[in-house]
Protein backbone atom coordinates (compact mmCIF):
# COMPACT_ATOMS: atom_id res chain seq x y z
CA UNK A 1 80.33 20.49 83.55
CA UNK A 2 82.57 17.02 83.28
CA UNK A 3 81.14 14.00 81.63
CA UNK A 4 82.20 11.19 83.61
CA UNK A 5 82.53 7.73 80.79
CA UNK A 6 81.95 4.23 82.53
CA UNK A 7 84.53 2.72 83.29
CA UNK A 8 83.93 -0.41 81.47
CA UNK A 9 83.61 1.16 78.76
CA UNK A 10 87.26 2.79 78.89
CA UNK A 11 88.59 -1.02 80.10
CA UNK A 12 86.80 -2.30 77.12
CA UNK A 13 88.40 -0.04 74.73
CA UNK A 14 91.71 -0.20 76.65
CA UNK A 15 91.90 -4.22 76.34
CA UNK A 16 94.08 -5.83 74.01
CA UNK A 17 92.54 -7.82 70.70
CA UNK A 18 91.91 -11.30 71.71
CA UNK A 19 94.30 -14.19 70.24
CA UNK A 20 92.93 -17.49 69.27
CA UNK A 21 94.25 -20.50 70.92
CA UNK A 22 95.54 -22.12 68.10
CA UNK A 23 97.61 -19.07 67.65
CA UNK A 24 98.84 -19.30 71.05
CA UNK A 25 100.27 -22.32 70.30
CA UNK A 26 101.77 -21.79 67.40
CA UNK A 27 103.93 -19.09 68.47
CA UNK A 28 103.97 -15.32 67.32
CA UNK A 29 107.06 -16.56 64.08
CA UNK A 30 104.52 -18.79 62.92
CA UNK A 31 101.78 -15.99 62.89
CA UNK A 32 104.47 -13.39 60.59
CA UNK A 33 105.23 -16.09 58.75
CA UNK A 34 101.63 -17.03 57.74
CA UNK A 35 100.93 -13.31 57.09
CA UNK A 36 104.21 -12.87 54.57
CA UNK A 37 103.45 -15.65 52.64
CA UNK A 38 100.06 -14.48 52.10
CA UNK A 39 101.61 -11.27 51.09
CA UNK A 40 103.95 -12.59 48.96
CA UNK A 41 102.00 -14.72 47.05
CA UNK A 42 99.08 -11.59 46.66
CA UNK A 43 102.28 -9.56 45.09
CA UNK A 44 103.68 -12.33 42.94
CA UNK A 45 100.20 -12.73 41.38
CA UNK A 46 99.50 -9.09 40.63
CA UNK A 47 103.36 -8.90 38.84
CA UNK A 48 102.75 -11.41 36.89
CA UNK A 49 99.64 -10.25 35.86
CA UNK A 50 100.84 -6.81 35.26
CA UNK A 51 103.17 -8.43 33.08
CA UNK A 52 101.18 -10.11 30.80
CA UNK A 53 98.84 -6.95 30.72
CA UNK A 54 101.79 -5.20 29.38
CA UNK A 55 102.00 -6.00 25.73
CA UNK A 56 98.57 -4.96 25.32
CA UNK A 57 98.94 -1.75 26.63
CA UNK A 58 101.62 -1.11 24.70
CA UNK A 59 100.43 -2.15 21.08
CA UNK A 60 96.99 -1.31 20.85
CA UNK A 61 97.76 2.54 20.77
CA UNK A 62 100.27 1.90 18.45
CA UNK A 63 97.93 -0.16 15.88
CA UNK A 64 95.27 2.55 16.71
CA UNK A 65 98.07 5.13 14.91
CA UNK A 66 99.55 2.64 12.35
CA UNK A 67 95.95 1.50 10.74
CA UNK A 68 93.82 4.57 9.97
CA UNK A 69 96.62 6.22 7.46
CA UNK A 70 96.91 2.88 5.63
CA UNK A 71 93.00 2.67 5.79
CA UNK A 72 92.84 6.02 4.05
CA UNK A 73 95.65 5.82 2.13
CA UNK A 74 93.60 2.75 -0.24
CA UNK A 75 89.84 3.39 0.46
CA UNK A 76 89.18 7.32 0.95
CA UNK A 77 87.83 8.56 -2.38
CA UNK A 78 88.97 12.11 -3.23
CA UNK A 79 86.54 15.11 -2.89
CA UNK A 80 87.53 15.73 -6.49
CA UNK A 81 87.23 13.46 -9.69
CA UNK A 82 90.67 15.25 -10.95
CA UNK A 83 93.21 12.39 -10.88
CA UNK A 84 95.64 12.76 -7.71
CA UNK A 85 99.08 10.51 -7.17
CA UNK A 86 98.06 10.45 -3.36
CA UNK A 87 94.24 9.74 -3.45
CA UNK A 88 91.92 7.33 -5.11
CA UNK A 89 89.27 9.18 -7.25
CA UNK A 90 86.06 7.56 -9.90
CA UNK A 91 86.83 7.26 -12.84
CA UNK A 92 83.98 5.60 -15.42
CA UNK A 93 84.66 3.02 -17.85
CA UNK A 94 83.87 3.46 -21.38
CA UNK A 95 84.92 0.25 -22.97
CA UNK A 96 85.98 -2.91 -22.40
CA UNK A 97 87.01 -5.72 -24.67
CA UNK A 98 88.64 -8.91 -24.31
CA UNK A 99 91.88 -8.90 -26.59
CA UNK A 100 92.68 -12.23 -26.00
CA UNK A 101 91.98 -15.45 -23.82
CA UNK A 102 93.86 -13.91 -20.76
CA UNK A 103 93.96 -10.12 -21.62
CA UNK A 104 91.69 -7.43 -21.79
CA UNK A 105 91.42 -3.72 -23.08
CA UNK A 106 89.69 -1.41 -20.41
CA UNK A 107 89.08 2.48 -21.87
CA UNK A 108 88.87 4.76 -19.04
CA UNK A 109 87.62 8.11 -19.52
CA UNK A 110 88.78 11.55 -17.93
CA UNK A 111 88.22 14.68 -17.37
CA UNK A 112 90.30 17.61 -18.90
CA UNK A 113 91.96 18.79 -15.77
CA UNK A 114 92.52 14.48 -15.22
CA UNK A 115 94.08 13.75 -18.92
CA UNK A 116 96.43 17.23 -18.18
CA UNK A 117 98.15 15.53 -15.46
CA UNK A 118 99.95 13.52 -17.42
CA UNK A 119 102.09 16.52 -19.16
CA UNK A 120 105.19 15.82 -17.51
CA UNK A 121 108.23 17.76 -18.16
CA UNK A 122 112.01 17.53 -17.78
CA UNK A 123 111.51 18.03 -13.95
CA UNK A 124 110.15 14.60 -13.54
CA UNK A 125 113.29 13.20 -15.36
CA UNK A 126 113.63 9.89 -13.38
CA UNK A 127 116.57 8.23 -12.81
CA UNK A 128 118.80 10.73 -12.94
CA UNK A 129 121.05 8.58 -15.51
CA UNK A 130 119.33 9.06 -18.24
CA UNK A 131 120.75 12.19 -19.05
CA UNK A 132 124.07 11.00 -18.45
CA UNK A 133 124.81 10.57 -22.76
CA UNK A 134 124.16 14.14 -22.98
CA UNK A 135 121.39 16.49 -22.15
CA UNK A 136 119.25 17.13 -25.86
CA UNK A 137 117.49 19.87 -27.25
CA UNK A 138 114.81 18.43 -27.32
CA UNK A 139 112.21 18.30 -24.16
CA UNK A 140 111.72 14.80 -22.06
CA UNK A 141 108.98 12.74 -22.60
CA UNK A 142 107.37 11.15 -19.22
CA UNK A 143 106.16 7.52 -19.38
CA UNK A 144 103.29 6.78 -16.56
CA UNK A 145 101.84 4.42 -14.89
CA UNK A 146 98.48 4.26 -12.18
CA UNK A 147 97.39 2.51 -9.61
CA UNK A 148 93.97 0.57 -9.46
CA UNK A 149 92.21 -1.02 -6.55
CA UNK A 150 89.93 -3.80 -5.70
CA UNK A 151 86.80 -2.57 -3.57
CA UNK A 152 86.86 -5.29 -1.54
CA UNK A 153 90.81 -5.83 0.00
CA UNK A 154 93.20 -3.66 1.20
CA UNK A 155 95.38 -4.08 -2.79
CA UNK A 156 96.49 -1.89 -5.09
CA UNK A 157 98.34 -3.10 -8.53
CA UNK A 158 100.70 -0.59 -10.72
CA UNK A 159 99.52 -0.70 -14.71
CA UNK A 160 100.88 1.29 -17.65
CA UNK A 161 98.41 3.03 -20.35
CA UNK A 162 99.54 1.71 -23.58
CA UNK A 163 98.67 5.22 -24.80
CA UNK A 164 98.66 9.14 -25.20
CA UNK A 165 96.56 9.96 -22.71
CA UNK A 166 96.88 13.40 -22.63
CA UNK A 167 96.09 13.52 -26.31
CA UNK A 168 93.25 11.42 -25.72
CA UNK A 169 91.54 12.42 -22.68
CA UNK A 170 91.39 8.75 -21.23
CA UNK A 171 93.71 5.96 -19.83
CA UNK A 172 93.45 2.74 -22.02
CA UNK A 173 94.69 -0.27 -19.96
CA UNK A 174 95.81 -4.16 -21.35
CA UNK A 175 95.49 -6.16 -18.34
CA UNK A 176 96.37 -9.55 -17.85
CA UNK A 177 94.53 -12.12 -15.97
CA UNK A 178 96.71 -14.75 -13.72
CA UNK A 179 95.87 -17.22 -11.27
CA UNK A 180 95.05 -15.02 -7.72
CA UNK A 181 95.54 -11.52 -9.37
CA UNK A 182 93.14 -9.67 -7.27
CA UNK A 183 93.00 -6.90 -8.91
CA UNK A 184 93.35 -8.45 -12.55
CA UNK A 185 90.03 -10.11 -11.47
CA UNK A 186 88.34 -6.62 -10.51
CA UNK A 187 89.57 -5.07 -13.66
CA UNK A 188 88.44 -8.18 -15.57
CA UNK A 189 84.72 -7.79 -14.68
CA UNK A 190 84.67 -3.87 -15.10
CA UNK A 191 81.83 -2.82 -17.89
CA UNK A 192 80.63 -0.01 -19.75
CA UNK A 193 80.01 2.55 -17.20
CA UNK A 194 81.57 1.07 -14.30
CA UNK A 195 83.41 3.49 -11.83
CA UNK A 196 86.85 2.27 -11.56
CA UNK A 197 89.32 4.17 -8.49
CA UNK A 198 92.49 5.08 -9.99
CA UNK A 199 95.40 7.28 -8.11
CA UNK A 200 98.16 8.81 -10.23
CA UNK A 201 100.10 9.91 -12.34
CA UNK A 202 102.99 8.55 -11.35
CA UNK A 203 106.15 8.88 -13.22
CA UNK A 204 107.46 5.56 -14.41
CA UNK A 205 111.04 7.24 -15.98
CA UNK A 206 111.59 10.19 -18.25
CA UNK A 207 113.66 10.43 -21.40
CA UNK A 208 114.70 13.05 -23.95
CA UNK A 209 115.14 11.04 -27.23
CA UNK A 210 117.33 13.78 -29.07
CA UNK A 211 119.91 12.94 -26.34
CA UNK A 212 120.37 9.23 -28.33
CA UNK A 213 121.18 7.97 -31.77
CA UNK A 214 119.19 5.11 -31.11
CA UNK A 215 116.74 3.81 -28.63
CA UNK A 216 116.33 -0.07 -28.02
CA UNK A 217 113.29 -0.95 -26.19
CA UNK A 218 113.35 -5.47 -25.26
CA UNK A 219 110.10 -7.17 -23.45
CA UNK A 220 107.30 -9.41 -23.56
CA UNK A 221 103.93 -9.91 -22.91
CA UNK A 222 102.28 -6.73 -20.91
CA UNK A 223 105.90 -5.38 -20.38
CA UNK A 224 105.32 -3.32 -23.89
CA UNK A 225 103.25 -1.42 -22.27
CA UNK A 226 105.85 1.73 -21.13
CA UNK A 227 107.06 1.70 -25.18
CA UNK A 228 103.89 1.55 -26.68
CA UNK A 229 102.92 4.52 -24.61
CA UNK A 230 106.44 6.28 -24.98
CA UNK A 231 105.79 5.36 -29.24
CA UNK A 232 102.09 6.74 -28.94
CA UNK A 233 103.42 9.94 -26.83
CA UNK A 234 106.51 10.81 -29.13
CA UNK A 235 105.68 13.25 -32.23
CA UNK A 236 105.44 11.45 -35.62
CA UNK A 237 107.53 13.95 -37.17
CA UNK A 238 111.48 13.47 -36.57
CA UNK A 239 114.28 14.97 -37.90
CA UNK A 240 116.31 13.02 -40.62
CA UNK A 241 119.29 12.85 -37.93
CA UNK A 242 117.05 11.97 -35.08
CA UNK A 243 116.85 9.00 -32.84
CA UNK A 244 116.01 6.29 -34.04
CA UNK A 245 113.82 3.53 -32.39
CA UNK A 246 113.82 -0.56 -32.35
CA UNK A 247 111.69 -2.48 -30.60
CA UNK A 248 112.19 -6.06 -29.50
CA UNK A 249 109.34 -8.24 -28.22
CA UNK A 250 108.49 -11.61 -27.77
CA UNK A 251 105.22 -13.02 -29.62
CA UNK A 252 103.18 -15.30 -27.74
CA UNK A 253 102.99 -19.12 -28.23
CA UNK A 254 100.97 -20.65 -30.96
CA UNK A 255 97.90 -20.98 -29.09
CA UNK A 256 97.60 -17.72 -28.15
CA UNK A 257 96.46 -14.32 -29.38
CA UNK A 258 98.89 -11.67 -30.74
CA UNK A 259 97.07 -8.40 -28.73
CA UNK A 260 99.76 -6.09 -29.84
CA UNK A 261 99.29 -7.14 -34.06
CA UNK A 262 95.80 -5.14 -32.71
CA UNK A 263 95.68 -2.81 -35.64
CA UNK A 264 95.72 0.72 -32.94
CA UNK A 265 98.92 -1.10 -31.74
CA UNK A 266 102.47 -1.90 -33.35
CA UNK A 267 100.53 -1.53 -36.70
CA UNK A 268 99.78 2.22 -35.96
CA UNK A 269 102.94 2.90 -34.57
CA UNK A 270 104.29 1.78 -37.51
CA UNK A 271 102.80 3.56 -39.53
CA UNK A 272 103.09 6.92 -37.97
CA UNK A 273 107.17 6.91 -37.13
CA UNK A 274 107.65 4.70 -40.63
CA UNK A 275 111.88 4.30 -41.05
CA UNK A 276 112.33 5.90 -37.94
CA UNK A 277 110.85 2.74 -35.92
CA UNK A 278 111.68 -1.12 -36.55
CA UNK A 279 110.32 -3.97 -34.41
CA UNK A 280 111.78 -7.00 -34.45
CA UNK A 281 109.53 -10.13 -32.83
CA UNK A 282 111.22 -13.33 -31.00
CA UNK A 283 110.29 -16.72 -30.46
CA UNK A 284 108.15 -16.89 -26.94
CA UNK A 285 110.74 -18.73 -24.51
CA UNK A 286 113.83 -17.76 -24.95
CA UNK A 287 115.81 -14.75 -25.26
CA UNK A 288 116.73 -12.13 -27.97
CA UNK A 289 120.38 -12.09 -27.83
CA UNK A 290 121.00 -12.27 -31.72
CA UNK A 291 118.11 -9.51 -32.12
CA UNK A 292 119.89 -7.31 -29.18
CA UNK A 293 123.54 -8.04 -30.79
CA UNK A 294 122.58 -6.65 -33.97
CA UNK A 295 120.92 -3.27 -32.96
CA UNK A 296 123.26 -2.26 -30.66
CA UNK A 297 125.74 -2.69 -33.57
CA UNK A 298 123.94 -1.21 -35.84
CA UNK A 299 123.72 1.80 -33.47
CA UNK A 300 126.60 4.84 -32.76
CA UNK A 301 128.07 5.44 -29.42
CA UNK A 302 125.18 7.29 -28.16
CA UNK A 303 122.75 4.73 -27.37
CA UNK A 304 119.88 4.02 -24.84
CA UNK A 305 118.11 0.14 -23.59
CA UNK A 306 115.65 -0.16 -21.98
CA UNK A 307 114.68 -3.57 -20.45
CA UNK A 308 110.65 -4.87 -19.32
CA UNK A 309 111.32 -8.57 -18.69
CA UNK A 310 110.10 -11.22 -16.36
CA UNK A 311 113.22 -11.48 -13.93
CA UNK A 312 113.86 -14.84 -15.58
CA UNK A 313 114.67 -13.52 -18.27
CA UNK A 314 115.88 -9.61 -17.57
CA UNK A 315 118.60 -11.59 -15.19
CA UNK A 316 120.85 -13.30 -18.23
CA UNK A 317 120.46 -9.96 -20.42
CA UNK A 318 121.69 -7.19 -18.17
CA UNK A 319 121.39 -8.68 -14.43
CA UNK A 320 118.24 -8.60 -12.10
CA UNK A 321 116.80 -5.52 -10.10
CA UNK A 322 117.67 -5.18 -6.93
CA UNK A 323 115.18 -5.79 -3.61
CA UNK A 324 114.30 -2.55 -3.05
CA UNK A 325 113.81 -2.26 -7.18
CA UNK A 326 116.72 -0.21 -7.61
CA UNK A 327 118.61 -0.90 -10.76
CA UNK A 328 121.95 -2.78 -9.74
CA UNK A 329 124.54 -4.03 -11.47
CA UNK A 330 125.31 -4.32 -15.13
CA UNK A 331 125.70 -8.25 -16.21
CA UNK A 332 124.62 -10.43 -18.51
CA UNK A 333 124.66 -9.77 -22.57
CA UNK A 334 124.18 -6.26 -22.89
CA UNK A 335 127.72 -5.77 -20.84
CA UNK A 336 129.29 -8.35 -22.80
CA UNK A 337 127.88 -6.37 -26.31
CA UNK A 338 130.18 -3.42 -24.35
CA UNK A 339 127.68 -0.97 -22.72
CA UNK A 340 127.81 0.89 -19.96
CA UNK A 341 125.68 0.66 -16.96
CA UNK A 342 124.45 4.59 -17.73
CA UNK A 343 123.33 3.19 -21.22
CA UNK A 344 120.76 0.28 -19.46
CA UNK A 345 117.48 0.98 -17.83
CA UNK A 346 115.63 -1.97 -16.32
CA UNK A 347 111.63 -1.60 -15.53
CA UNK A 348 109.74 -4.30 -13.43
């Protein structure tokens, strides 16, 4: 059987599209060009916006990689309460005491498996340098320093126990407050039985004493902090022939409080190396240059400085740190008193 369509049904679909009269008129160029400028435009529009879309698409993955290590790395709280270098961990406070108008003693106490962490041997001998007088019998001691965190921003400030604290069992902290010290301000309010988040160890520099005649140790303020816990870590019981120590540091002005006179400071230092240890105190603003001339003469060829000053001041005796903290160049007094650049060690 054949189906037969209507035929004006087939003309219907056979007849061309109708054309406006105003197109007629204008001509079939004017009708492209109408239709490519349309087009043109619709593409220009969607470039551009692709454009601008661009830096988006490109930065937000990478902030989405870039924030959550740095997120962890100063607020995730360790699974342990056993100190760790890499990961912030409670610790409680046990005391706290002011010391003076602007400083303040915080006792922190640790666990055993905490307080052993700080037994650092000759393999954490940092920089490398030190050993360059002569390797000792004797074995290194390690000089720390942790970090502590506000709860609240993203900071984390470096600060030296002024003590033994593997003899101890707890990290005892001098902490200055200044004007916008975050941290100083957290550490400030912290009470009896606070939690506090420390991370650390970390190794500040190592040093084996019976590689030196004589060890000179110069700073001021909070910078005594690495030599009284070097002092409070070395055994009170020397050889005759041993090193001896000096220690050079700046009291305060007249108006303020002498926190290292406390009595389990210099005093007790003092009295447990006796001969073997003699501190020497400057006038607060200005800089020990007699006081530095006359132990380094007084001492044999085999002889060890370390420097904690304010760059103000570290930059006329033996030259500034560098940028990136790294120890530079050799100027200043100490170079012109004849020492080498092996024989200096600056600390910020």
């Amino acid at each position: 059987m054949s189906i037969r369509l209507p035929v004006t049904s087939l003309g219907a679909s056979l007849r061309r599209p109708r054309v406006c009269q105003a197109c007629k008129r204008a001509g079939p160029r004017s009708r492209v060009t109408s239709i490519s400028t349309r087009t043109y435009a619709s593409s220009s529009s969607s470039s551009s916006s692709s454009q601008r879309s661009r830096p988006t698409l490109r930065f937000i993955p990478l902030s989405l990689f870039i924030l959550p290590p740095i997120l962890w790395y100063l607020s995730k709280d360790g699974a342990s309460s056993t100190l760790n270098p890499a990961v912030y961990t409670d610790h409680t406070v046990k005391s706290a005491r002011k010391v003076s108008e602007q400083h303040k003693e915080v006792v922190i106490s640790l666990s055993p498996g905490s307080a052993e962490t700080f037994a650092g041997g000759s393999a954490l001998i940092t920089p490398e340098k030190l050993q360059a007088a002569g390797k000792g019998e004797g074995k290194a001691v390690t000089v720390y320093h942790v970090m502590v965190k506000s709860p609240d921003l993203m900071i984390e400030r470096p600060y030296t126990p002024v003590n033994d604290v593997k003899a101890e069992g707890e990290v005892k902290l001098v902490v200055k407050r200044v004007r916008g010290g975050e941290v100083g301000r957290v550490v400030h309010s912290l009470k009896p039985g606070d939690p506090v988040g420390l991370r650390g160890p970390i190794p500040t520099f190592s040093i084996d004493p019976s590689s030196y005649d004589r060890v000179i140790m110069v700073s001021s303020g909070t910078g005594i902090a690495p030599f009284l816990q070097l002092l409070s870590t070395l055994p009170a019981s020397q050889p005759a022939d041993g090193p001896k120590f000096t220690l050079i540091h700046a009291t305060p002005p007249a108006d303020r409080v002498d926190w290292v006179s406390d009595p389990s400071l210099i005093p007790a230092l003092q009295s447990k190396h006796g001969d073997q240890l003699a501190v020497h105190r400057y006038p607060p603003n200005s800089l020990p240059v007699d006081e530095l001339a006359r132990a380094v003469k007084a001492s044999g060829e085999r002889v060890m400085v370390l420097v904690c000053l304010p760059p103000a001041m570290m930059r006329p005796i033996c030259g500034p740190l560098t940028v990136t903290l790294q120890q530079g160049e050799l100027t200043g007094h100490l170079r012109d008193l004849g020492l080498r650049s092996d024989q200096v060690i600056k600390l910020e």
